[in-house]
N, C-alpha and C. Protein backbone atom coordinates (compact mmCIF):
# COMPACT_ATOMS: atom_id res chain seq x y z
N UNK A 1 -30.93 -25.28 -38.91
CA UNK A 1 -30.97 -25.86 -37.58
C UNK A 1 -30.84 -27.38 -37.69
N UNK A 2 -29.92 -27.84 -37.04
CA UNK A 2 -29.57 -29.60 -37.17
C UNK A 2 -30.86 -30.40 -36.02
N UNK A 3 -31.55 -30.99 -36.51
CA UNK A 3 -32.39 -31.61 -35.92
C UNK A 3 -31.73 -32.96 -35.16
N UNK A 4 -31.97 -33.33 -33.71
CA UNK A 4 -31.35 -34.24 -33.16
C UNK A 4 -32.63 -35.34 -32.71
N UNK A 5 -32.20 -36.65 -33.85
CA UNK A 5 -33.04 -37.21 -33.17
C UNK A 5 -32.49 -38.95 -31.88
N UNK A 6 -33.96 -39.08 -31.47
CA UNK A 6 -33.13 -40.05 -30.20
C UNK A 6 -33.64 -41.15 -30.59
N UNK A 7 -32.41 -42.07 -31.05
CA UNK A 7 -32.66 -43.54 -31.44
C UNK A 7 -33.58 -44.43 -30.20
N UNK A 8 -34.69 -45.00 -30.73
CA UNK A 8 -35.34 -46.28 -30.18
C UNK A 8 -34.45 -47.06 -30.29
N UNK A 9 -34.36 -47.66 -29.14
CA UNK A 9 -33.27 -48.78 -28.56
C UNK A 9 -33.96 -50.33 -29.49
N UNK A 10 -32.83 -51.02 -29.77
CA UNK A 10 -33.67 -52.48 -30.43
C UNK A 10 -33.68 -53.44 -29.10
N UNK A 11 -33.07 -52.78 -28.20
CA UNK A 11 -33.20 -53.81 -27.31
C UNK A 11 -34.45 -54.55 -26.43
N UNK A 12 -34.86 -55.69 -26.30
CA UNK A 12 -35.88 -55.83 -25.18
C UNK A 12 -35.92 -55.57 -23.75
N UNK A 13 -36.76 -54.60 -23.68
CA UNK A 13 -36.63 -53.91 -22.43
C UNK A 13 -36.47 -54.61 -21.00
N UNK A 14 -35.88 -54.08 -20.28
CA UNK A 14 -35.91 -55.05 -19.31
C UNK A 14 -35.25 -56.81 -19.06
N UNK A 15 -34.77 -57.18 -20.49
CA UNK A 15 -34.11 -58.23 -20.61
C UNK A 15 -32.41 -58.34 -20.36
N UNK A 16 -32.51 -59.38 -19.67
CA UNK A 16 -30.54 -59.06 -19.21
C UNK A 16 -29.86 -60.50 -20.04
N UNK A 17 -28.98 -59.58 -21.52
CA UNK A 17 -28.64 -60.16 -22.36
C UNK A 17 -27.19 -61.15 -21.97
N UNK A 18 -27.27 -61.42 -20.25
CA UNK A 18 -26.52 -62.00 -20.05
C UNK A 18 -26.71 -63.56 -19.51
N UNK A 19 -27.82 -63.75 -19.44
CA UNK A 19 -28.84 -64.67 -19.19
C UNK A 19 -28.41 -66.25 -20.51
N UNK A 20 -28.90 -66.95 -19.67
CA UNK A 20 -28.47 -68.21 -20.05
C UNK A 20 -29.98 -68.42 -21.20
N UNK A 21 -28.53 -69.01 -22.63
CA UNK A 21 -30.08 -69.03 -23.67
C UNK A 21 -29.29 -68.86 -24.81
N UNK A 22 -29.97 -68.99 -26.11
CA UNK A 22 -29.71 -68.74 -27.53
C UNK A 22 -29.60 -67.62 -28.02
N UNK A 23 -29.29 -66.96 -28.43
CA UNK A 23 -29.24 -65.74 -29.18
C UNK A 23 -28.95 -65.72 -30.83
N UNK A 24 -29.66 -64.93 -31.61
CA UNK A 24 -29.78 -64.96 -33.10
C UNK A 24 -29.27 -63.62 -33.58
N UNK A 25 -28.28 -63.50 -33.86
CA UNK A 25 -27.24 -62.27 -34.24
C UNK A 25 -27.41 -61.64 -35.20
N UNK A 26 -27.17 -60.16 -35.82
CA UNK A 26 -27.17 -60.17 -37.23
C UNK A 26 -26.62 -58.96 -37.29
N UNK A 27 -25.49 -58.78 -37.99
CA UNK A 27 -25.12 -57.40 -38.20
C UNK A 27 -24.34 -57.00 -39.12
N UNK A 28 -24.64 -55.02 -39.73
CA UNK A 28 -24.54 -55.34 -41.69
C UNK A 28 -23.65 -54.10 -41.35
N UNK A 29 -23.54 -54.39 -42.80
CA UNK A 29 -22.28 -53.79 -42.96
C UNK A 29 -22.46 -51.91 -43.21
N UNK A 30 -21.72 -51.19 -42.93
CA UNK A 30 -22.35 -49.66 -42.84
C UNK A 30 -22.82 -49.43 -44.85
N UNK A 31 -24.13 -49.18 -44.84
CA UNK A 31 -24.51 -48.79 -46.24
C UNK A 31 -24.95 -49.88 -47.40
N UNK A 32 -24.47 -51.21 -46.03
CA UNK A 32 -25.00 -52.61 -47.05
C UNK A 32 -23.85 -52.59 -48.01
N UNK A 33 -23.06 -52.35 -48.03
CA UNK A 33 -21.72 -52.19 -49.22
C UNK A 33 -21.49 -53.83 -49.44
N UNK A 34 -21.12 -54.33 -50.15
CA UNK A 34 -21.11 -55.65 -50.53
C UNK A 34 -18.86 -55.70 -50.23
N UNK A 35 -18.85 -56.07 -48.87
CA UNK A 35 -17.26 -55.67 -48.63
C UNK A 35 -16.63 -56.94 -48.30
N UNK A 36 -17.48 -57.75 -48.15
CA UNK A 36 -16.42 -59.30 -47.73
C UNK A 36 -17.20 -60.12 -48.46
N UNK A 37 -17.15 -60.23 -49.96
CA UNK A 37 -17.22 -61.22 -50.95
C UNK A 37 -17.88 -60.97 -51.65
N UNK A 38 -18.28 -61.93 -52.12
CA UNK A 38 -19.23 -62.62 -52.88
C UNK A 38 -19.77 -63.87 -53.20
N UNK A 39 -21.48 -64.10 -53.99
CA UNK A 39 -21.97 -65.25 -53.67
C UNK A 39 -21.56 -66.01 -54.92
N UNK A 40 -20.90 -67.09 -55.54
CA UNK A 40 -20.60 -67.59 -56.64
C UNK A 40 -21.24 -69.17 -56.42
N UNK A 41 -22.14 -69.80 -57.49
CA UNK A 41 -22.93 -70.86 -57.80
C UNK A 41 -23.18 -71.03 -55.67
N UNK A 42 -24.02 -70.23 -55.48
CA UNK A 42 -24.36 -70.31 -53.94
C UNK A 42 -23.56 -70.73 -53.61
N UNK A 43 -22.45 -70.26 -52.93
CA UNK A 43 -21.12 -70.23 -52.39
C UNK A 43 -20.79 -68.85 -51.84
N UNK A 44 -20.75 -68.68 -50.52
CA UNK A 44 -19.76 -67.61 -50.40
C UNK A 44 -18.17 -67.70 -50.56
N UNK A 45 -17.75 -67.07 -51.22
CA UNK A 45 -16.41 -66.51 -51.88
C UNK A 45 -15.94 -65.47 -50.80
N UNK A 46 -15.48 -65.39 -50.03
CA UNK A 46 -14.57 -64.32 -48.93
C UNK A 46 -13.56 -63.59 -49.55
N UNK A 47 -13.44 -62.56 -49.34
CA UNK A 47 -12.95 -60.97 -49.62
C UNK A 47 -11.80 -61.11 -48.61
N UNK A 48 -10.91 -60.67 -49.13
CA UNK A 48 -9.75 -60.16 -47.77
C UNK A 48 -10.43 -59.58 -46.50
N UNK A 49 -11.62 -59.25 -46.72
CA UNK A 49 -12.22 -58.06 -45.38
C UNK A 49 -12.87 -59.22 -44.86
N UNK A 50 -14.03 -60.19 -45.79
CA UNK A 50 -14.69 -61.16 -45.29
C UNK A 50 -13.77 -61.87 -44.26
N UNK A 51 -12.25 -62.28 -44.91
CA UNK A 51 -11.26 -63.29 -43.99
C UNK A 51 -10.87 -62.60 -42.57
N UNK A 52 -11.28 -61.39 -43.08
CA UNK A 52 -10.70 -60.70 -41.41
C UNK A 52 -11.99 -60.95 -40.52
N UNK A 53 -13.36 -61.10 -40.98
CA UNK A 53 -14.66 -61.00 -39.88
C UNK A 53 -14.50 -62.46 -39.45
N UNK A 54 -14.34 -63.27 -40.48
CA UNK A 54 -13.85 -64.48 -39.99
C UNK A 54 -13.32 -65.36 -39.20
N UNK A 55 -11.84 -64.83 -39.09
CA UNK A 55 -10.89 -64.79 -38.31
C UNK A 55 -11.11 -64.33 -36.79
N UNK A 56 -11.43 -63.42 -37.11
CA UNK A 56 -11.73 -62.66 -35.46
C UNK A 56 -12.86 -63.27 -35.09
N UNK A 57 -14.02 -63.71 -35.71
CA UNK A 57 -14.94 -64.63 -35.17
C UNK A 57 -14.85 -65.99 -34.20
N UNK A 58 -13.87 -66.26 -35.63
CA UNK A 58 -13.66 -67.85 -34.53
C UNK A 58 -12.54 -67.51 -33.54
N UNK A 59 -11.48 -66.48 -33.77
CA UNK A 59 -10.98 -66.07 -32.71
C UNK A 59 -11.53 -66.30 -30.83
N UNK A 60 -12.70 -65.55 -30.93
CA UNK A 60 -13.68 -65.28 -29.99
C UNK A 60 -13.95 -66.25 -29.01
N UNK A 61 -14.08 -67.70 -29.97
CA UNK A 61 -14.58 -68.50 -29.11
C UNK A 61 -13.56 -68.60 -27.74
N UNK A 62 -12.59 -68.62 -27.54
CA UNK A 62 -11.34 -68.58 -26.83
C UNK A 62 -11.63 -67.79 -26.10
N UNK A 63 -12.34 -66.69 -26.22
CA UNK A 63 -12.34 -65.89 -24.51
C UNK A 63 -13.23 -65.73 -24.11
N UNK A 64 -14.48 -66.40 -24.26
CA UNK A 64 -15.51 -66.42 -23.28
C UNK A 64 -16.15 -67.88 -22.86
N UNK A 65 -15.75 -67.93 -21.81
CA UNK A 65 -15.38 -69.56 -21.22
C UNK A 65 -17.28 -70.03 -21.02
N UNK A 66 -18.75 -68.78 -20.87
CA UNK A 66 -19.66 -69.59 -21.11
C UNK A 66 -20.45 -69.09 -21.88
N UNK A 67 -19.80 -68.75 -23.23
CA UNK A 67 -21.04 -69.25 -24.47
C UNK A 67 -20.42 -69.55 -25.33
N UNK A 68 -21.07 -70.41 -26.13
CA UNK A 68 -20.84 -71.40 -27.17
C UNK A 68 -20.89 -70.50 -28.63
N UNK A 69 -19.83 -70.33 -29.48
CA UNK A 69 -20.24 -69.55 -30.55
C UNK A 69 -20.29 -70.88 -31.62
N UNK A 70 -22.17 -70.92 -31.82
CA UNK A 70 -22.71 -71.86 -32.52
C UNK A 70 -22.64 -71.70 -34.03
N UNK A 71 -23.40 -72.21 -34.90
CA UNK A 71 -23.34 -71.62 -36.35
C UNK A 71 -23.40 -69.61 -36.57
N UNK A 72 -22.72 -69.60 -37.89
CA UNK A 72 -22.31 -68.40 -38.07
C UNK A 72 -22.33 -68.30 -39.81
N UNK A 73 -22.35 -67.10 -40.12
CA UNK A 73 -21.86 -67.00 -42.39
C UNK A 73 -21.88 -65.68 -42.14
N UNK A 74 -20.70 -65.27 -42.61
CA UNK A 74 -20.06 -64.22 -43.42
C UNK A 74 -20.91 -63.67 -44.58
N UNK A 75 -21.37 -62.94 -45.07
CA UNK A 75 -22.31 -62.61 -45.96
C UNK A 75 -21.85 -61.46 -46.89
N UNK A 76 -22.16 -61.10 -48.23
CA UNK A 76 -20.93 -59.87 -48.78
C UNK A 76 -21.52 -58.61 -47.89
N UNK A 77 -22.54 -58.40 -47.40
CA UNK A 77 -22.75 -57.17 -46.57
C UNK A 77 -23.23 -57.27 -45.56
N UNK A 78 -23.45 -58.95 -45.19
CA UNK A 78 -23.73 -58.55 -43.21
C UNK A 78 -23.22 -60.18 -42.65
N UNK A 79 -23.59 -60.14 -41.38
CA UNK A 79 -22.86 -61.33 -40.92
C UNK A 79 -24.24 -62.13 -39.83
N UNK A 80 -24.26 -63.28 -39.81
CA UNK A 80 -25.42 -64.11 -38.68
C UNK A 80 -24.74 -65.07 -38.37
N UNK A 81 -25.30 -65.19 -36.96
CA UNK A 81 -24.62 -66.45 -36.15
C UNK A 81 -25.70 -66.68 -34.88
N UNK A 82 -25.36 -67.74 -34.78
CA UNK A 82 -26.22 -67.80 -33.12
C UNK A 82 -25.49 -68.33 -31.84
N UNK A 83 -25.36 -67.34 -30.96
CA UNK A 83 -24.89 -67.92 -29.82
C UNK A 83 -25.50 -68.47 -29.02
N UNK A 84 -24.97 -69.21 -27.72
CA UNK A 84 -25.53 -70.03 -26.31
C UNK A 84 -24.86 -69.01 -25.16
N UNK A 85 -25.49 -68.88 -24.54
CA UNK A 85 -24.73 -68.37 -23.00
C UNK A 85 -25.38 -69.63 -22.54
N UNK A 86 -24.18 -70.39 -21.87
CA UNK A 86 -24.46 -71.71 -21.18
C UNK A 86 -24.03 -71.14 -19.84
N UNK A 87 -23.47 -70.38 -18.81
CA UNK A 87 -24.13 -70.15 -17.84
C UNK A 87 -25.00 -68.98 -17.09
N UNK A 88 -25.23 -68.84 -15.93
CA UNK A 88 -26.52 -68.23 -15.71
C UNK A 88 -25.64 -66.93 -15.84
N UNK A 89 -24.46 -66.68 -15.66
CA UNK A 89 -24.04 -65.10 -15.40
C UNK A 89 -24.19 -64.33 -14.17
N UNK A 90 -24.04 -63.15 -13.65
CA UNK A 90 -24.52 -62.45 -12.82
C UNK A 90 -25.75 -61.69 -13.31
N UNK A 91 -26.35 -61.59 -12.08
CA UNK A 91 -28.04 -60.78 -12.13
C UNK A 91 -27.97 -59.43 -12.05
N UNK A 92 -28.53 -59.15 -13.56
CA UNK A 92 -28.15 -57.58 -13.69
C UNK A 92 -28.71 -57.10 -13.63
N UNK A 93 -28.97 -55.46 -12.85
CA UNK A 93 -29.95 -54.54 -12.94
C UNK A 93 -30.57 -53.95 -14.42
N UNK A 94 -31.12 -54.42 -14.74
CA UNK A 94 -31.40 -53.80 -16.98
C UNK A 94 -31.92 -52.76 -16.79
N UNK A 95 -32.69 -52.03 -15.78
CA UNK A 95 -32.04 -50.45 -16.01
C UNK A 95 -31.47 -49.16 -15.38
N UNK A 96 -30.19 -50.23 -15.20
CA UNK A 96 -28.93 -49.48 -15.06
C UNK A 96 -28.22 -49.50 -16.23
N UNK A 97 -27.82 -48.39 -16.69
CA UNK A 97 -26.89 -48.15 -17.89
C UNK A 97 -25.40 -48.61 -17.82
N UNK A 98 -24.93 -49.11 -16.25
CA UNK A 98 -23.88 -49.59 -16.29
C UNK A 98 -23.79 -51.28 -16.74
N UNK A 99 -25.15 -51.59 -15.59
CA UNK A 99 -25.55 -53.25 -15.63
C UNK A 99 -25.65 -53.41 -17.26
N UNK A 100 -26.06 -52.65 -17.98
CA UNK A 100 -26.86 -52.91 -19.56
C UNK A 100 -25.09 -53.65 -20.19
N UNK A 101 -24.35 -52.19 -19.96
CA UNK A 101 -22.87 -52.20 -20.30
C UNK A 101 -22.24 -53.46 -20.49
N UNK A 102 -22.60 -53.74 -18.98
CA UNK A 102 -21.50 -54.96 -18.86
C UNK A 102 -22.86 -56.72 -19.23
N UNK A 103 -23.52 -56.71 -19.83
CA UNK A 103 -24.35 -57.59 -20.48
C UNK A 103 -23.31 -58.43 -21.70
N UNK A 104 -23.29 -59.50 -21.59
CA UNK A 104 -22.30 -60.36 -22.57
C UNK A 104 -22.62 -60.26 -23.84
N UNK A 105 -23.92 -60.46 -24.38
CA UNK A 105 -24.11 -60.12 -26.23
C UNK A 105 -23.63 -58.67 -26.35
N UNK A 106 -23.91 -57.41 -25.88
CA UNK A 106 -23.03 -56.41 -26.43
C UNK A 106 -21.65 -56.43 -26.01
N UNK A 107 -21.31 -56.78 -25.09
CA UNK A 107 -19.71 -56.44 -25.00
C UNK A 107 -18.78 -57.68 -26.60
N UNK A 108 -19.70 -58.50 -26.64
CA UNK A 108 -19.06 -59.45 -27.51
C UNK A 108 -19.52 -59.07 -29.00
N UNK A 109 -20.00 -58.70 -29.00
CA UNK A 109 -20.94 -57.55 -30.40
C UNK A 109 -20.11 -56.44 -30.51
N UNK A 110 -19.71 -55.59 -29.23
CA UNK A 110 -19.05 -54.55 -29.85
C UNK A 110 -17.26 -54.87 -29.88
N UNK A 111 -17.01 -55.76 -29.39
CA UNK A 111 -15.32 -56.14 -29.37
C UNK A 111 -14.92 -56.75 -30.59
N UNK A 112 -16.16 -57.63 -31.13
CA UNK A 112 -15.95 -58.15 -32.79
C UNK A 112 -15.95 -56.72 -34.12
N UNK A 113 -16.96 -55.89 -33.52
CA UNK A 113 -17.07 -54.95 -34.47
C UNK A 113 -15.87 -54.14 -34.62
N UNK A 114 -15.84 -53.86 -33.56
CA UNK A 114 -14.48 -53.05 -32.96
C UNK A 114 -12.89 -53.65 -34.02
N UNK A 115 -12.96 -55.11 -33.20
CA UNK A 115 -11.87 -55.84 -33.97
C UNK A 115 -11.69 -55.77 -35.43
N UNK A 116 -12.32 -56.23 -35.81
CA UNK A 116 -12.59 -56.28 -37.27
C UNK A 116 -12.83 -54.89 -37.89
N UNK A 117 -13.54 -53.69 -37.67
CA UNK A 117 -13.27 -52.17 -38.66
C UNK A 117 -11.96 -52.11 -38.15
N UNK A 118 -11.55 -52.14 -37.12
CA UNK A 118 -9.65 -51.82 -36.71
C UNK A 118 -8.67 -52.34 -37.96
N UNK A 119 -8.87 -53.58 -38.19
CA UNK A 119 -8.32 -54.31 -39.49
C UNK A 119 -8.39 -54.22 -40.58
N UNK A 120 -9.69 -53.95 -40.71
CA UNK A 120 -9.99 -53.88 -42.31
C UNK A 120 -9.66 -52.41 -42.46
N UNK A 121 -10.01 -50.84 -41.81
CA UNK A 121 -9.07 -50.30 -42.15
C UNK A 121 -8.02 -50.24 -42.28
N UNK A 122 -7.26 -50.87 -41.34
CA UNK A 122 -5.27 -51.01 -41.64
C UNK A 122 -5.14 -51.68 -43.07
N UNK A 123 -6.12 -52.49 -43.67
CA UNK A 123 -6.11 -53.19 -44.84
C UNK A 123 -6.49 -52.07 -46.07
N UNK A 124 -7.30 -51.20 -45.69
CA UNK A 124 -7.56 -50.36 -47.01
C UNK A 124 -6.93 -49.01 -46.65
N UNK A 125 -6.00 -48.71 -45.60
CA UNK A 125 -5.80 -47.66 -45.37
C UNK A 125 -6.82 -46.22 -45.04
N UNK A 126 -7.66 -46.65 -44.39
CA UNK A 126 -8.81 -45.82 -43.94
C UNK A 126 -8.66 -45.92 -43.05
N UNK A 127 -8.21 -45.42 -41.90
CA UNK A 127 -8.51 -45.14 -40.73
C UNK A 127 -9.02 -44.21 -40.36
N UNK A 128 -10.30 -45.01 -39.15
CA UNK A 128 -11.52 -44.35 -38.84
C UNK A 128 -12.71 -44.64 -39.27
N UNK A 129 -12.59 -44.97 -40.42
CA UNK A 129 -13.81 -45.63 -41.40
C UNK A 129 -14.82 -45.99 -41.10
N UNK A 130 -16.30 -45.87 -41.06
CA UNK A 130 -16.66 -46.68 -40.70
C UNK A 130 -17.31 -47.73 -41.64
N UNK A 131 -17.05 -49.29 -40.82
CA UNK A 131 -17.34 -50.92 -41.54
C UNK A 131 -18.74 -50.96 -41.13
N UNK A 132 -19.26 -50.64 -40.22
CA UNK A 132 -20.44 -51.42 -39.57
C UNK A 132 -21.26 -50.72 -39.54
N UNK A 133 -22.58 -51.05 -39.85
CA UNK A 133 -23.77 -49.94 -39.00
C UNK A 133 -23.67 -50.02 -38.18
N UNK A 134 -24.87 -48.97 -37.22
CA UNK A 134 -24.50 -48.43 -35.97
C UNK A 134 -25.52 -49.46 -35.29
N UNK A 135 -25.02 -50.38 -34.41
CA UNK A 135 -26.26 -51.36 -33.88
C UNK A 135 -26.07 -52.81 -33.85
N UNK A 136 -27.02 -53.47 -34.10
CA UNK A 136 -27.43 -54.30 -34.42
C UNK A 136 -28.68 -55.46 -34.18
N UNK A 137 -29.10 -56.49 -34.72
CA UNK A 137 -29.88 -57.12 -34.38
C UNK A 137 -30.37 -58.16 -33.48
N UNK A 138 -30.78 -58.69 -32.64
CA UNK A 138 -30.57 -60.18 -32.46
C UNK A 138 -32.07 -60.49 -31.83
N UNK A 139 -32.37 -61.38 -31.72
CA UNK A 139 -33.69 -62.13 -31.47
C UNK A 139 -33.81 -63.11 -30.60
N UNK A 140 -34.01 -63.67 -29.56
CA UNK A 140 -33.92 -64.20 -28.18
C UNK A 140 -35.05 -65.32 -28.67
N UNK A 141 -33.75 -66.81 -28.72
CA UNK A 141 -34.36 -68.04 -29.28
C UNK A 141 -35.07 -69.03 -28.26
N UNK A 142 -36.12 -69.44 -28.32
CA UNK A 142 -36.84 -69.53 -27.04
C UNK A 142 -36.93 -71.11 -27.00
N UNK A 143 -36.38 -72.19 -28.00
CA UNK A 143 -37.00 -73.41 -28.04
C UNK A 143 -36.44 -73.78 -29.09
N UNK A 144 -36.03 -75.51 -29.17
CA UNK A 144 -35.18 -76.14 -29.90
C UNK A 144 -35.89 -75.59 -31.35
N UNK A 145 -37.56 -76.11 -31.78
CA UNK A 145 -37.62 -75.78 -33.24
C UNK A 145 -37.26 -74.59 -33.46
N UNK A 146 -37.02 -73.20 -32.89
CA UNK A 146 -36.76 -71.74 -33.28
C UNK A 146 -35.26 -72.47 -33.74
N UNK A 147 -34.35 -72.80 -32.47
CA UNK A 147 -33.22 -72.73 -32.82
C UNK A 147 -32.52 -73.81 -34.20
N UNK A 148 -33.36 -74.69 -34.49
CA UNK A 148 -32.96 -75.21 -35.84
C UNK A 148 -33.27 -74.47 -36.82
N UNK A 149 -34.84 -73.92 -36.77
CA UNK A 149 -35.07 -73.42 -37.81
C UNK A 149 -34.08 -71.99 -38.66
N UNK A 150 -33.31 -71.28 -37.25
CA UNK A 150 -32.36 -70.22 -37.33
C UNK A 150 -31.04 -70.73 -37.58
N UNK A 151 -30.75 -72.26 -37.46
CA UNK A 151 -29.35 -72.67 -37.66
C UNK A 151 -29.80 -72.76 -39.40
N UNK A 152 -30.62 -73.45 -39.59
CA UNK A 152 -30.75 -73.81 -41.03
C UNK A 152 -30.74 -72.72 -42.31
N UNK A 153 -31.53 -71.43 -41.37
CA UNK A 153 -31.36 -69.95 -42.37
C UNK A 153 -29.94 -69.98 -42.10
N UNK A 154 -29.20 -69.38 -41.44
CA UNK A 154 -27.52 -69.20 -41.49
C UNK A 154 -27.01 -70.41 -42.48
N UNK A 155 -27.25 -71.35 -42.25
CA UNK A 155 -26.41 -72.28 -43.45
C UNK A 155 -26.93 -72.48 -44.22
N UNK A 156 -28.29 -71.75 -44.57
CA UNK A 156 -28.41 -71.42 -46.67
C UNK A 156 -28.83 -70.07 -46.72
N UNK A 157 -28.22 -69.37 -46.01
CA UNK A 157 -28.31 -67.80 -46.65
C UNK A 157 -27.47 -67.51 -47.78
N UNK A 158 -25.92 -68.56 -48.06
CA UNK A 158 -25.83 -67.92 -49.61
C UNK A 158 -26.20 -69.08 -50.62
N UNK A 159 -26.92 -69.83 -50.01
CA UNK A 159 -27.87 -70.61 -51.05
C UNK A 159 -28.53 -69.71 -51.88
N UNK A 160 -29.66 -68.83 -50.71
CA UNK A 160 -31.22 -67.90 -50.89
C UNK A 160 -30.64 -66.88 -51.55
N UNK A 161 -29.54 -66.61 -51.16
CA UNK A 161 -29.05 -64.87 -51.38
C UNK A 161 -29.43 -64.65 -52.82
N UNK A 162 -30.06 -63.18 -52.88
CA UNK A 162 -30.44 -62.57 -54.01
C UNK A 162 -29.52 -61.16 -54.66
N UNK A 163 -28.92 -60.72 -53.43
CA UNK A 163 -27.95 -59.84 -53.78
C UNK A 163 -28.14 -58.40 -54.19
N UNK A 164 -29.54 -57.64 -53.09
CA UNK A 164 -29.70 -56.64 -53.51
C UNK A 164 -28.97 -55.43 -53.57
């Protein structure tokens, strides 16, 4: 008998991720596979796959006219960045499953993910594959010291990196 279970949402309940504010991103790669690089004398080194998360990253900034895609690193098995939604957005019902839908951190979370496994399979010839875990993280930055202290982890994570 296949047991079905029902994922706890990571989301904060009731929060409308379209809301003007910081956001702290994080999302790995399916199985932690070490697929876009490596760390050399604390250096990330980019992978053909790394150059594609890359690419389509800074791509991004270009189509969403209010948030700021702030610091970001490529990592060999996951990726962090922090965004701004600099304006207020529309006021969304958070629980409506449509309102949730149309919320700007997932639609821009899942169009990067999207983008990027699309590519990197055409690159390894896997189509279908999956690149990404199913999800992801982010953490709702409330105040300038949070938000330095989260710019400063992203720009020495392959300082720290240990490489499990």
């Amino acid at each position: 008998m296949r047991r079905i279970y029902k994922r706890k949402s990571i989301r904060l309940k009731g929060y409308d991720y379209s809301k003007a504010g910081l956001y702290f991103i994080t999302i790995n790669v399916d199985k932690r596979v070490h697929l876009f690089g490596e760390i050399r004398n604390r250096t990330m080194v980019l992978s053909p796959f790394g150059k594609v998360v890359q690419s389509h990253w800074d791509a991004l900034d270009s189509c969403y006219a209010d948030v700021l895609f702030r610091e970001y690193v490529v990592m060999p098995d996951h990726f962090h960045c922090l965004l701004e939604i600099t304006g207020e957005g529309k006021s969304l019902d958070t629980d409506s499953v449509l309102s949730r839908r149309n919320m700007i951190i997932p639609i821009i979370v899942g169009r990067f993910k999207m983008q990027t496994a699309k590519e990197i399979n055409r690159l390894r010839d896997t189509p279908g594959q999956k690149v990404w875990q199913r999800n992801y993280y982010e953490r709702i930055i409330h105040d300038r010291k949070s938000s330095h202290v989260v710019s400063q982890y992203i720009r020495n994570n392959p300082i720290k990196w240990r490489g499990f």
